[in-house]
C-alpha atoms as a PDB file:
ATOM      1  CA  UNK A   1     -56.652  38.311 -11.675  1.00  0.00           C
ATOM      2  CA  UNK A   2     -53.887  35.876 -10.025  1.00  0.00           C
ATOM      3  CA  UNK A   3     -50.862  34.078 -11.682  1.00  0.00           C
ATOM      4  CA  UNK A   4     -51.701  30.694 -10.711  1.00  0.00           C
ATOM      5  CA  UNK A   5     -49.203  27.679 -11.586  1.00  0.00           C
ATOM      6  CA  UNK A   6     -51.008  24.390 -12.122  1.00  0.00           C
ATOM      7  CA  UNK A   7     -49.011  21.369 -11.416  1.00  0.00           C
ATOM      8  CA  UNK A   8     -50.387  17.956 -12.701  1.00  0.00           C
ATOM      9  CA  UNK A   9     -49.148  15.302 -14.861  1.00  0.00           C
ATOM     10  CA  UNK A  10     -52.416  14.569 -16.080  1.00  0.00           C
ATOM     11  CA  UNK A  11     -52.927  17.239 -19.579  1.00  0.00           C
ATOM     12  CA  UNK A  12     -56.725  16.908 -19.844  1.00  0.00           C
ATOM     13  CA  UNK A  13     -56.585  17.703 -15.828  1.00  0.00           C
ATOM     14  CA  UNK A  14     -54.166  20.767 -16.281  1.00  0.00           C
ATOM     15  CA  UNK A  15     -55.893  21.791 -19.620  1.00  0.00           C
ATOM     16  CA  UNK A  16     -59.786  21.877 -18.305  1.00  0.00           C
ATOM     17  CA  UNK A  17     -58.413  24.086 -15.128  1.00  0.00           C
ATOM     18  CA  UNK A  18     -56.417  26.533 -17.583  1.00  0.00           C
ATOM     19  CA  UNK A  19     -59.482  27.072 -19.205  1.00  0.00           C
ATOM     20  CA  UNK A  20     -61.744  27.805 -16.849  1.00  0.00           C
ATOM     21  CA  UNK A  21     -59.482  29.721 -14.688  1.00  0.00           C
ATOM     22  CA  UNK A  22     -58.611  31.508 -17.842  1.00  0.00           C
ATOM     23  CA  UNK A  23     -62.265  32.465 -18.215  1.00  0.00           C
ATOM     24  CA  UNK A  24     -62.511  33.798 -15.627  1.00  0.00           C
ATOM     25  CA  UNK A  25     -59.682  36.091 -16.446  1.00  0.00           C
ATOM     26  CA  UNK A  26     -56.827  34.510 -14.425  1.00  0.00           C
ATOM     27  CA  UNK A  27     -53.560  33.562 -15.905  1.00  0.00           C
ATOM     28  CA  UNK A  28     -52.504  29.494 -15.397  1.00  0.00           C
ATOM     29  CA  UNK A  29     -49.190  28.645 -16.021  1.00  0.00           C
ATOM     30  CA  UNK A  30     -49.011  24.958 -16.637  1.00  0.00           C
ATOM     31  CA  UNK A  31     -46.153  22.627 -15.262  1.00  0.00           C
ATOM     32  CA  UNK A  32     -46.494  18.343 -16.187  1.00  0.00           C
ATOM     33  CA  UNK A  33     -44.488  17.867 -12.958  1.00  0.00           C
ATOM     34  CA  UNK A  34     -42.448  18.615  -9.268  1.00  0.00           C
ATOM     35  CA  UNK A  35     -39.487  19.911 -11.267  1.00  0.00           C
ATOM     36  CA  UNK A  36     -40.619  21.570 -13.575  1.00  0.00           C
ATOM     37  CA  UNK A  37     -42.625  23.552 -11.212  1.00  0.00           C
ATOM     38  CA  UNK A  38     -39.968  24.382  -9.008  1.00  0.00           C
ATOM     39  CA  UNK A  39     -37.584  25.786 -12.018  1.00  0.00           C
ATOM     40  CA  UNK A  40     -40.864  27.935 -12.915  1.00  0.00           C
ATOM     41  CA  UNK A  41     -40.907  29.569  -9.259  1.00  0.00           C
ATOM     42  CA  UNK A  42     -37.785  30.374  -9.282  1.00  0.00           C
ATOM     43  CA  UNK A  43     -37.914  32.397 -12.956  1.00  0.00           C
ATOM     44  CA  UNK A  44     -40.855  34.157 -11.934  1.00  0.00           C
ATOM     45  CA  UNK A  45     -43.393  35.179  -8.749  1.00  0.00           C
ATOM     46  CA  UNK A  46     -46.981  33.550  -8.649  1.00  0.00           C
ATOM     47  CA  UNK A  47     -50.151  34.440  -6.294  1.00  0.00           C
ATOM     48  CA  UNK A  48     -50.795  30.486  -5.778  1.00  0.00           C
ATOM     49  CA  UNK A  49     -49.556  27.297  -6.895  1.00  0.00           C
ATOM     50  CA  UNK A  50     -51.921  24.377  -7.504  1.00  0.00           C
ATOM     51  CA  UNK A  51     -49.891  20.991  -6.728  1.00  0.00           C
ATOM     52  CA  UNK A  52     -50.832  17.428  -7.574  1.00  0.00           C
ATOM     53  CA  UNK A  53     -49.206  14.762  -5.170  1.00  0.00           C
ATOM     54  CA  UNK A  54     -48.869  11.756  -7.005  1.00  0.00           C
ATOM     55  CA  UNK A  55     -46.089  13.160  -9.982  1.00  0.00           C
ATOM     56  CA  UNK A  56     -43.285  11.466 -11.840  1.00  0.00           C
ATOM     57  CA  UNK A  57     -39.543  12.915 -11.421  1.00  0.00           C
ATOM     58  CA  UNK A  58     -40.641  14.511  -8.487  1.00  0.00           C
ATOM     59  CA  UNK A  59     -43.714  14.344  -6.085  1.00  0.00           C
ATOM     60  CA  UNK A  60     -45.910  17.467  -5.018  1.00  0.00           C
ATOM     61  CA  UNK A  61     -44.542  16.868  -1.240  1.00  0.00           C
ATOM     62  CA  UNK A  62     -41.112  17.188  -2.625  1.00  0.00           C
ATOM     63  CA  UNK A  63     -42.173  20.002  -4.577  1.00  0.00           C
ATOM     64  CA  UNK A  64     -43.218  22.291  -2.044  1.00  0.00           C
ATOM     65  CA  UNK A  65     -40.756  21.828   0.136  1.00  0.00           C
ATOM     66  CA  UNK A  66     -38.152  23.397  -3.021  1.00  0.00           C
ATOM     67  CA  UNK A  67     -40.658  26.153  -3.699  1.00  0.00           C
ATOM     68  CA  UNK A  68     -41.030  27.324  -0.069  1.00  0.00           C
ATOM     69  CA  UNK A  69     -37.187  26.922   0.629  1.00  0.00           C
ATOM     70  CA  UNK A  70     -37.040  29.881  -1.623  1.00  0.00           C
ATOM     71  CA  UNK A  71     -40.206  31.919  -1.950  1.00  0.00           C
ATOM     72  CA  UNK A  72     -43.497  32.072   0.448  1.00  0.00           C
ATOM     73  CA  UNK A  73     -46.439  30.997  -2.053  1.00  0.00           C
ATOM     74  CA  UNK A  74     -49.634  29.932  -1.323  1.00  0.00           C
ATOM     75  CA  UNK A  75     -50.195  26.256  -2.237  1.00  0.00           C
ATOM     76  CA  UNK A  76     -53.313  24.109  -2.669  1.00  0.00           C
ATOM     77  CA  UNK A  77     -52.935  20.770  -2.650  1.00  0.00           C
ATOM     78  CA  UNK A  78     -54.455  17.544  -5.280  1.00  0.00           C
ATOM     79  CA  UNK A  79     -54.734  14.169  -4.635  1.00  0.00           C
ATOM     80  CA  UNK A  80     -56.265  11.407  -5.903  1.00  0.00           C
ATOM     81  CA  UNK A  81     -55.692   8.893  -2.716  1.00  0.00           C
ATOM     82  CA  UNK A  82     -57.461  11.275  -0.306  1.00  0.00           C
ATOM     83  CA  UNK A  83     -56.089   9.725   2.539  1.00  0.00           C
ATOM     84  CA  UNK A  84     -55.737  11.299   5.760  1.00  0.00           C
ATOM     85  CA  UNK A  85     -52.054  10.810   5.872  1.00  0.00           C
ATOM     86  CA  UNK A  86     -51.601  13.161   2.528  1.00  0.00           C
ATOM     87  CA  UNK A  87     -53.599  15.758   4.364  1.00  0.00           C
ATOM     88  CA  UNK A  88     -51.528  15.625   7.439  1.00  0.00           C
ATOM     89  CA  UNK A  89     -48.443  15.631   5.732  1.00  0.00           C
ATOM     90  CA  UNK A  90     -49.161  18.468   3.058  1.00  0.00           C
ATOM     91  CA  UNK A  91     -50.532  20.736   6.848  1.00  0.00           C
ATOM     92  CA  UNK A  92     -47.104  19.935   8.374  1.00  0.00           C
ATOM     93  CA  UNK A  93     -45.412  21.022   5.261  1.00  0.00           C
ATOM     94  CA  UNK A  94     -47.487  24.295   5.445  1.00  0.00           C
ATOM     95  CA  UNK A  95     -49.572  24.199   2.401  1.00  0.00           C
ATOM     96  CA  UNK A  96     -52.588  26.074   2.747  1.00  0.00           C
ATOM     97  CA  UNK A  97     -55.612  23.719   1.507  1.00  0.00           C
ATOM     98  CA  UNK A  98     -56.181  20.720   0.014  1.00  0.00           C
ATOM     99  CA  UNK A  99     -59.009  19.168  -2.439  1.00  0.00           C
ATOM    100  CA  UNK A 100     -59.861  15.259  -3.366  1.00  0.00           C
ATOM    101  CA  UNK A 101     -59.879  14.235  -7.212  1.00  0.00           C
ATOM    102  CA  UNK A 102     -61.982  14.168  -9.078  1.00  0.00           C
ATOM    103  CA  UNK A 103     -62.781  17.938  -7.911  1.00  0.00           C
ATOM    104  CA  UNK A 104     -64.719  20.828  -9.993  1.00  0.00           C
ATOM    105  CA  UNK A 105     -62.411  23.974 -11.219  1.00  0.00           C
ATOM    106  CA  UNK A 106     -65.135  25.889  -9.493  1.00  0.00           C
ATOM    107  CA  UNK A 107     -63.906  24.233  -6.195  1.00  0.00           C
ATOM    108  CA  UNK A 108     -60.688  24.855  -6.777  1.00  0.00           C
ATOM    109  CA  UNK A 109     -60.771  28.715  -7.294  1.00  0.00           C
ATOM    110  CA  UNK A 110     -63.392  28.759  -4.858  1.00  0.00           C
ATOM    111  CA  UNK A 111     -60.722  27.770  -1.881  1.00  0.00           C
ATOM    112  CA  UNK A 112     -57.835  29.997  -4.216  1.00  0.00           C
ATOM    113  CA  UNK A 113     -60.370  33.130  -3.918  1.00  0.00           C
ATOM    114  CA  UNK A 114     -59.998  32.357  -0.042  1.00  0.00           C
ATOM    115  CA  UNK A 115     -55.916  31.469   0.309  1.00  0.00           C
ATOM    116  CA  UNK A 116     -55.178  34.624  -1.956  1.00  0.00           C
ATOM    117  CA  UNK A 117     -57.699  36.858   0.121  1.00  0.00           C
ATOM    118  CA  UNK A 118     -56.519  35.619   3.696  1.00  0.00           C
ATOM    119  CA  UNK A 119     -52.715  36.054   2.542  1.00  0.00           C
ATOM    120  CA  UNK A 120     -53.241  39.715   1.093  1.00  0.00           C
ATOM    121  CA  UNK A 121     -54.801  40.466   4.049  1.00  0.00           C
ATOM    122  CA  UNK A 122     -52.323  39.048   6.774  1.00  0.00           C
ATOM    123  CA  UNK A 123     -49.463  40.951   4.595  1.00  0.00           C
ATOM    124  CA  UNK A 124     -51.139  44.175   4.635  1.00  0.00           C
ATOM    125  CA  UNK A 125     -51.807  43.717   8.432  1.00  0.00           C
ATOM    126  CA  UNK A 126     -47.551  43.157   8.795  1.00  0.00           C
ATOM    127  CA  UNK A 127     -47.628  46.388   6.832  1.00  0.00           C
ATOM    128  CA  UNK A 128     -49.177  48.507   9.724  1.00  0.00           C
ATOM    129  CA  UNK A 129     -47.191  49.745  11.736  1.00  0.00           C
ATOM    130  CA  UNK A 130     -47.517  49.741  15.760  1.00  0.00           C
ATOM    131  CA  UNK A 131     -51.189  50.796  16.790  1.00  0.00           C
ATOM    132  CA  UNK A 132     -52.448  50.599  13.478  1.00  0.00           C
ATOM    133  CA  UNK A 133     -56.098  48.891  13.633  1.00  0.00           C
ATOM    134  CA  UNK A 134     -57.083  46.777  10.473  1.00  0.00           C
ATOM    135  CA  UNK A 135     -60.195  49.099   9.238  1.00  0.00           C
ATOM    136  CA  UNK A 136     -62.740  49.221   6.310  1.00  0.00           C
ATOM    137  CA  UNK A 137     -64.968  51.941   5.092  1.00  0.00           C
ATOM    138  CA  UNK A 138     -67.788  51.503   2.981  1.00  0.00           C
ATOM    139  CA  UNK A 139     -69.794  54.798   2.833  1.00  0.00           C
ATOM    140  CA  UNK A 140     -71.150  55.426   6.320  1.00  0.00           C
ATOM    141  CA  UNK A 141     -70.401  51.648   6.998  1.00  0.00           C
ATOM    142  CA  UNK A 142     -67.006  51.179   8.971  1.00  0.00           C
ATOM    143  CA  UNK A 143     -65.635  48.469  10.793  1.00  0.00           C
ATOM    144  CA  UNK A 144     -62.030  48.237  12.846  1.00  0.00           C
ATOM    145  CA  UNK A 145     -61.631  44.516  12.488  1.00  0.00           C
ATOM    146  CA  UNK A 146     -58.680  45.097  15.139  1.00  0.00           C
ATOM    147  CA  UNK A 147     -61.099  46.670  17.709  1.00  0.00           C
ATOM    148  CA  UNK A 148     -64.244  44.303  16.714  1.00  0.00           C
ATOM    149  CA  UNK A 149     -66.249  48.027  16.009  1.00  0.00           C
ATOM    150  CA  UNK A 150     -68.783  48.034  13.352  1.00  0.00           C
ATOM    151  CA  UNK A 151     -70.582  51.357  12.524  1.00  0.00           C
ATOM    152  CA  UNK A 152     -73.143  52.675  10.544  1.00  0.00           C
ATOM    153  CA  UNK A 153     -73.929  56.212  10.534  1.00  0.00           C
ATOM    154  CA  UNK A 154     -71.932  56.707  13.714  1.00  0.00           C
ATOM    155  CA  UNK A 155     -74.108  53.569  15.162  1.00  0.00           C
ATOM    156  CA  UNK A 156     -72.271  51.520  16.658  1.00  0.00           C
ATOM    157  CA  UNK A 157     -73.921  47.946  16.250  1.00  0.00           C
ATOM    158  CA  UNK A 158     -74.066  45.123  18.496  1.00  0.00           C
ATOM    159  CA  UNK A 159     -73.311  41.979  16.673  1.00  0.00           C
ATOM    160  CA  UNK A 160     -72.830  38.045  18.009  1.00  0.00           C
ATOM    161  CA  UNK A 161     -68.888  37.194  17.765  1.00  0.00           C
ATOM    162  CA  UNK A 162     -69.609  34.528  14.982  1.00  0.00           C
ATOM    163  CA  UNK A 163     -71.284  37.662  13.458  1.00  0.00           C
ATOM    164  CA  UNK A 164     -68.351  39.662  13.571  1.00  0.00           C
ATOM    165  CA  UNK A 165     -66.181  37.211  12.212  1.00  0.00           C
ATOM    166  CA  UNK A 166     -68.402  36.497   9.409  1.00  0.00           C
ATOM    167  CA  UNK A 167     -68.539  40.016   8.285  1.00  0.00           C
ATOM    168  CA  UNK A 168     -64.809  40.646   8.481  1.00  0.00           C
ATOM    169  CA  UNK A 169     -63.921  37.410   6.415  1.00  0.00           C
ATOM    170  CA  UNK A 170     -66.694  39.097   3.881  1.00  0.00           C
ATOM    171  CA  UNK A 171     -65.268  42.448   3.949  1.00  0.00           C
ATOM    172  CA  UNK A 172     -61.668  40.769   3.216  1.00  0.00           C
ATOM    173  CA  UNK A 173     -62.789  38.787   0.386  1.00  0.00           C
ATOM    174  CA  UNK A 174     -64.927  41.692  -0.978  1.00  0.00           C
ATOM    175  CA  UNK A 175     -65.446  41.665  -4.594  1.00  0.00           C
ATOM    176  CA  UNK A 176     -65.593  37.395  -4.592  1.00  0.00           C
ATOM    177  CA  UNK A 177     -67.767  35.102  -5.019  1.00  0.00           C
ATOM    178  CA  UNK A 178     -67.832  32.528  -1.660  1.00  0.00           C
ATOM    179  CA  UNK A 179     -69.810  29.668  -1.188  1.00  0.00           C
ATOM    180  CA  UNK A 180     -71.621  28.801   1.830  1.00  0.00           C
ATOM    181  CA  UNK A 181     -69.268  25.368   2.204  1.00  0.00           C
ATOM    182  CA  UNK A 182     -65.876  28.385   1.709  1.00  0.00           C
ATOM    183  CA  UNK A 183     -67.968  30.468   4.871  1.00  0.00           C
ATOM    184  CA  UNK A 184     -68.614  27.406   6.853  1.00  0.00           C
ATOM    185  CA  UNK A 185     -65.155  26.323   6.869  1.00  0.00           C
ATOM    186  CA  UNK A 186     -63.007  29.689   6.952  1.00  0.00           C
ATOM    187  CA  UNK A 187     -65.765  31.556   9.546  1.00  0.00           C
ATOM    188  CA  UNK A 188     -66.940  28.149  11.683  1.00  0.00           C
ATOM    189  CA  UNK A 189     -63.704  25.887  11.258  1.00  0.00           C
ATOM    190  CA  UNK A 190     -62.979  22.830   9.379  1.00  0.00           C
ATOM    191  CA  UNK A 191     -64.821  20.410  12.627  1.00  0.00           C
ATOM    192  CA  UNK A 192     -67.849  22.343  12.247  1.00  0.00           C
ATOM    193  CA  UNK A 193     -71.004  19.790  11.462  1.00  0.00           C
ATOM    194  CA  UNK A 194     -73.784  21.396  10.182  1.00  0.00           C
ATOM    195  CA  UNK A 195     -75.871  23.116   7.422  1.00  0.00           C
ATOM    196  CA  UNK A 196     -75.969  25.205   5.049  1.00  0.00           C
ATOM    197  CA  UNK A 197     -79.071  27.052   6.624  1.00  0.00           C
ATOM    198  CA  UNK A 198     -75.988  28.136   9.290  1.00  0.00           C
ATOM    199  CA  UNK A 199     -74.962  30.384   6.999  1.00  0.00           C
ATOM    200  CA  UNK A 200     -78.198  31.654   5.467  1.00  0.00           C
ATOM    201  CA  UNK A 201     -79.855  32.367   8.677  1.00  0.00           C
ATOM    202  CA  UNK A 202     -76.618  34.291   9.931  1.00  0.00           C
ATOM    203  CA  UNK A 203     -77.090  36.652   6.861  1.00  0.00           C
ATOM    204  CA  UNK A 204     -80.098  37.375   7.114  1.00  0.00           C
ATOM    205  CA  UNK A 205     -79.721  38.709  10.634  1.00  0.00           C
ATOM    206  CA  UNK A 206     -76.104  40.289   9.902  1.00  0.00           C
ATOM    207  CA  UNK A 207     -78.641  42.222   7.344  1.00  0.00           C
ATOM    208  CA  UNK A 208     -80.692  43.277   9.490  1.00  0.00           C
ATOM    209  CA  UNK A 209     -78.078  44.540  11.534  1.00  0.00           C
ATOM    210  CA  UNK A 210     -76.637  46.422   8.585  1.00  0.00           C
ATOM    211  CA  UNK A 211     -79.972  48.575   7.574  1.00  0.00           C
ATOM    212  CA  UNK A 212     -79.502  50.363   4.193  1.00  0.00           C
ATOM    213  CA  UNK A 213     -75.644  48.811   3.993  1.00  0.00           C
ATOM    214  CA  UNK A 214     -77.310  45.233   3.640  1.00  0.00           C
ATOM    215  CA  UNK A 215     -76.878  46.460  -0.016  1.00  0.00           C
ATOM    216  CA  UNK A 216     -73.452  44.830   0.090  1.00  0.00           C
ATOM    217  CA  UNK A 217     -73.786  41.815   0.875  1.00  0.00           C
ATOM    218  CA  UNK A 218     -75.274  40.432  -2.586  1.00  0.00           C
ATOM    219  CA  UNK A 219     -76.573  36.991  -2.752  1.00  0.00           C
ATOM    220  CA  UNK A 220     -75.336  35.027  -5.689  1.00  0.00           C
ATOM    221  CA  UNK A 221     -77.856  32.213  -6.600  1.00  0.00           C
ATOM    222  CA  UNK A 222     -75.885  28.914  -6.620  1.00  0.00           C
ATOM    223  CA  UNK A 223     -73.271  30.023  -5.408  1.00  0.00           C
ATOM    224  CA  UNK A 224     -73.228  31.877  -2.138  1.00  0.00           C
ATOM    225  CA  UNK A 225     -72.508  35.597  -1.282  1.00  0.00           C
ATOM    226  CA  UNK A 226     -70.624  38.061  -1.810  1.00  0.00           C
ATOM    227  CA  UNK A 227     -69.111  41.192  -0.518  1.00  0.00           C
ATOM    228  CA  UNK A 228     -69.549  44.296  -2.741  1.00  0.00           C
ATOM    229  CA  UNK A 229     -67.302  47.382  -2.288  1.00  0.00           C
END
């Protein structure tokens, strides 16, 4: 579950995301605009913050400049312009993705699922300590992301490098759902052009790779995959 704080002026906007975040058991805070949102962060922590651009009072930009003056939180971007001067602008400022209106809910914790995941796991690798390899252990499945080793059994495997990255952004975001557009962009980059069928076809073989283990990478119909632990 994340705290998520929802910034829009717009209430039928702010109320159809609370709802559907909240179904899926996440708690949305609701703010109608830039200040408001930055006198919420600093009363309380949040996982993410969800920030519309065009606000009265005070503008998203302005916004997230206040919030990250005093705390480091995630921030996804709105905007209904979709301009490529917003984008630029919100990446210089450090946010950490950004989605066109009108946009699904599913969309938007789609890319959350991702900004939460990749921040947990960058502030668990500043955890280690000196020498300390980023490693996973599934069963007799075990991969040292910090080495690029993948075992099962005591096999070591010998995977592609787009393989290996793919399997270590699926062991990160174990336990969530990621669509194949999510894979394409975190695992291939945002200039990738191509298919969907990139992804597919790179399962399959990462599968094959895995033996009995392909157990945990579950397909979810619609959707994508997903990572089971």
């Amino acid at each position: 579950m994340y705290q998520i704080l929802f910034v829009d002026d717009e209430t039928a906007i702010r109320e159809g995301f609370a709802e559907y975040a909240g179904f899926l058991g996440h708690e949305v805070t609701q703010a109608r605009d830039g200040m408001e949102a930055v006198a919420l962060c600093r009363q309380r922590d949040f996982d993410v913050v969800v920030l519309d651009i065009m606000m009265p009072r005070m503008d998203g930009f302005t916004a997230c400049k206040e919030i990250r003056r005093e705390k480091d939180i995630p921030v996804l971007m709105l905007s209904a312009r979709g301009e490529e001067y917003d984008k630029l602008h919100g990446f210089d400022l450090g946010i950490d993705d950004y989605v066109t209106k009108p946009f699904s809910p599913k969309e938007v914790i789609a890319r959350l699922n991702v900004i939460v995941q990749r921040r947990r796991a960058a502030k668990n690798a500043a955890a280690r300590g000196p020498g300390e390899n980023e490693i996973y252990r599934f069963g007799g499945l075990v991969a040292d992301v910090t080495a690029r080793i993948v075992e099962t059994d005591g096999t070591r495997l010998e995977l592609t490098p787009k393989e290996y990255d793919l399997l270590f952004f699926l062991m990160r975001s174990r336990n969530i759902a990621l669509s194949r557009e999510t894979l394409l962009r975190e695992v291939w980059g945002y200039d990738f052009f191509g298919e969907d069928s990139t992804v597919n076809t790179h399962i399959k073989v990462l599968r094959q790779h895995l033996g009995e283990y392909e157990r945990h990478i579950v397909t979810i119909r619609g959707v994508g995959y997903r990572f089971d632990a």
